[in-house]
C-alpha atoms as a PDB file:
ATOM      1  CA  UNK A   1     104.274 105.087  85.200  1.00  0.00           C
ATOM      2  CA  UNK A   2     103.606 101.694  86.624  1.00  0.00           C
ATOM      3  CA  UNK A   3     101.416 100.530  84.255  1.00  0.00           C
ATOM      4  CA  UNK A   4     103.583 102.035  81.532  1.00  0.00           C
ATOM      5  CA  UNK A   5     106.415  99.684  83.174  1.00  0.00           C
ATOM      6  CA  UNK A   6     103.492  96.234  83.286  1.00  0.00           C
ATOM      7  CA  UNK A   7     102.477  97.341  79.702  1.00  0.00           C
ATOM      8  CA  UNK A   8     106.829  96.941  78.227  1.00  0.00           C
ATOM      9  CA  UNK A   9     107.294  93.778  80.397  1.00  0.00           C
ATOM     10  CA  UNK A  10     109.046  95.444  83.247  1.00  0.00           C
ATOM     11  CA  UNK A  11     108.857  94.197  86.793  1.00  0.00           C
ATOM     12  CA  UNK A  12     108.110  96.733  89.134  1.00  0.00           C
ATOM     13  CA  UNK A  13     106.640  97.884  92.198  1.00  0.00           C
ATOM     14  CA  UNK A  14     105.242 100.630  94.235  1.00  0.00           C
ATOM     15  CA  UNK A  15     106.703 101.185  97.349  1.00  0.00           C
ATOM     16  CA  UNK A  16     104.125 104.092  97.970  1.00  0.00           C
ATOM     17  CA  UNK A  17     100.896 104.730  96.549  1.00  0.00           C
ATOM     18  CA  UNK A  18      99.930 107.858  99.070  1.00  0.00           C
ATOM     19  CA  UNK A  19     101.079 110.857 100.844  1.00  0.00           C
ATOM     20  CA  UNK A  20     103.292 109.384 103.193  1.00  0.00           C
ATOM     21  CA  UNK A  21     106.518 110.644 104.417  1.00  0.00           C
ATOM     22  CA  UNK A  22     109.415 107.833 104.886  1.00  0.00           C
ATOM     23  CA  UNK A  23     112.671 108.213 106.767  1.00  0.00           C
ATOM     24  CA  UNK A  24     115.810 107.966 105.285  1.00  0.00           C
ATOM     25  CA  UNK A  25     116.719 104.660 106.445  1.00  0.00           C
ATOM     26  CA  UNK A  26     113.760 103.156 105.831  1.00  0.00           C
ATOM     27  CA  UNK A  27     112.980 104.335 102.267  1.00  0.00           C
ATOM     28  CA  UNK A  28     115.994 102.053 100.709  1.00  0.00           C
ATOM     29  CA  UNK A  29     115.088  99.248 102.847  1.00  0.00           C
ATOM     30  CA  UNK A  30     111.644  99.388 101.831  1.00  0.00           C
ATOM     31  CA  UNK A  31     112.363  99.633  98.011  1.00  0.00           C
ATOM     32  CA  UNK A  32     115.090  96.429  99.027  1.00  0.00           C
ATOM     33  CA  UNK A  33     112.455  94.419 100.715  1.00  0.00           C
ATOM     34  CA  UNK A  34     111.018  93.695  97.341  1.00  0.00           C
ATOM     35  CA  UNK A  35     113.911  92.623  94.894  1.00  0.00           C
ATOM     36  CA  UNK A  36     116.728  92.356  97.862  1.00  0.00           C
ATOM     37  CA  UNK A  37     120.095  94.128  97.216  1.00  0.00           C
ATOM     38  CA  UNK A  38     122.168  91.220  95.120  1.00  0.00           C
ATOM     39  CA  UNK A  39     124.334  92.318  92.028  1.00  0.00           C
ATOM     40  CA  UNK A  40     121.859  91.802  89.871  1.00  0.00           C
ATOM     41  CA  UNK A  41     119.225  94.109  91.307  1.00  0.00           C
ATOM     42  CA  UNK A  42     118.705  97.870  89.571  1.00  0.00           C
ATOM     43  CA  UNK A  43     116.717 100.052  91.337  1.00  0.00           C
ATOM     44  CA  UNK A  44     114.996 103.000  89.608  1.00  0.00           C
ATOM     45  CA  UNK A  45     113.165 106.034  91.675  1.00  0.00           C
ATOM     46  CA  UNK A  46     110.882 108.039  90.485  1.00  0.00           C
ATOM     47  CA  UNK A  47     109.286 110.341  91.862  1.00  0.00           C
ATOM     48  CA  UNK A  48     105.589 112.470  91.041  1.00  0.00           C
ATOM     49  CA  UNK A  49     104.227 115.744  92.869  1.00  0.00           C
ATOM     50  CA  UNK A  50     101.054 115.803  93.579  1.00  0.00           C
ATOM     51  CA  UNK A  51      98.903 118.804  92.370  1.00  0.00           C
ATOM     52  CA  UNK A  52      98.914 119.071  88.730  1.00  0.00           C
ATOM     53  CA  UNK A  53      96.604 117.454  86.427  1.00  0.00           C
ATOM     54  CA  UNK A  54      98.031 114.768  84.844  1.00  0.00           C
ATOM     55  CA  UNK A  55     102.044 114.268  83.495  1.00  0.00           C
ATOM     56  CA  UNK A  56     103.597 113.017  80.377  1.00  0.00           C
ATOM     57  CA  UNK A  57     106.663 110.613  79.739  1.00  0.00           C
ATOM     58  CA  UNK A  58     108.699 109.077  77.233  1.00  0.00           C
ATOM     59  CA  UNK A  59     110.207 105.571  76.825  1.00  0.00           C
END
C-alpha cells in the first residue's frame, strides 16, 4: 500500500512495519510524531492481517 501511495505522489509513512502491539495512547502519538496534528494534517489508517498470501486494492 505504501508504495502504491510513493507511486500517486502521496506522502506517507509507516508507523509499523512488524508485529508489534502499540498502546492506545501511544499509537496516535506515534502516527502524530510524523506530520504533527495542525488543521491541515489528514491521517489515514490502514490496517493488513498477516497470514494470507498477498491482498488486492483499488484507487
Amino acid at each position: 500500500m505504501k508504495k502504491r501511495f510513493d507511486d500517486l505522489g502521496v506522502t506517507s509513512s509507516m508507523t509499523r512495519t512488524g508485529d508489534e502491539t502499540l498502546d492506545a495512547n501511544v499509537r496516535p502519538k506515534r502516527a502524530q510524531s510524523f506530520y504533527g496534528t495542525g488543521n491541515d494534517v489528514i491521517l489515514v489508517s490502514n490496517h493488513i492481517n498477516a497470514g494470507g498470501e498477498g491482498f488486492s486494492y483499488h484507487c
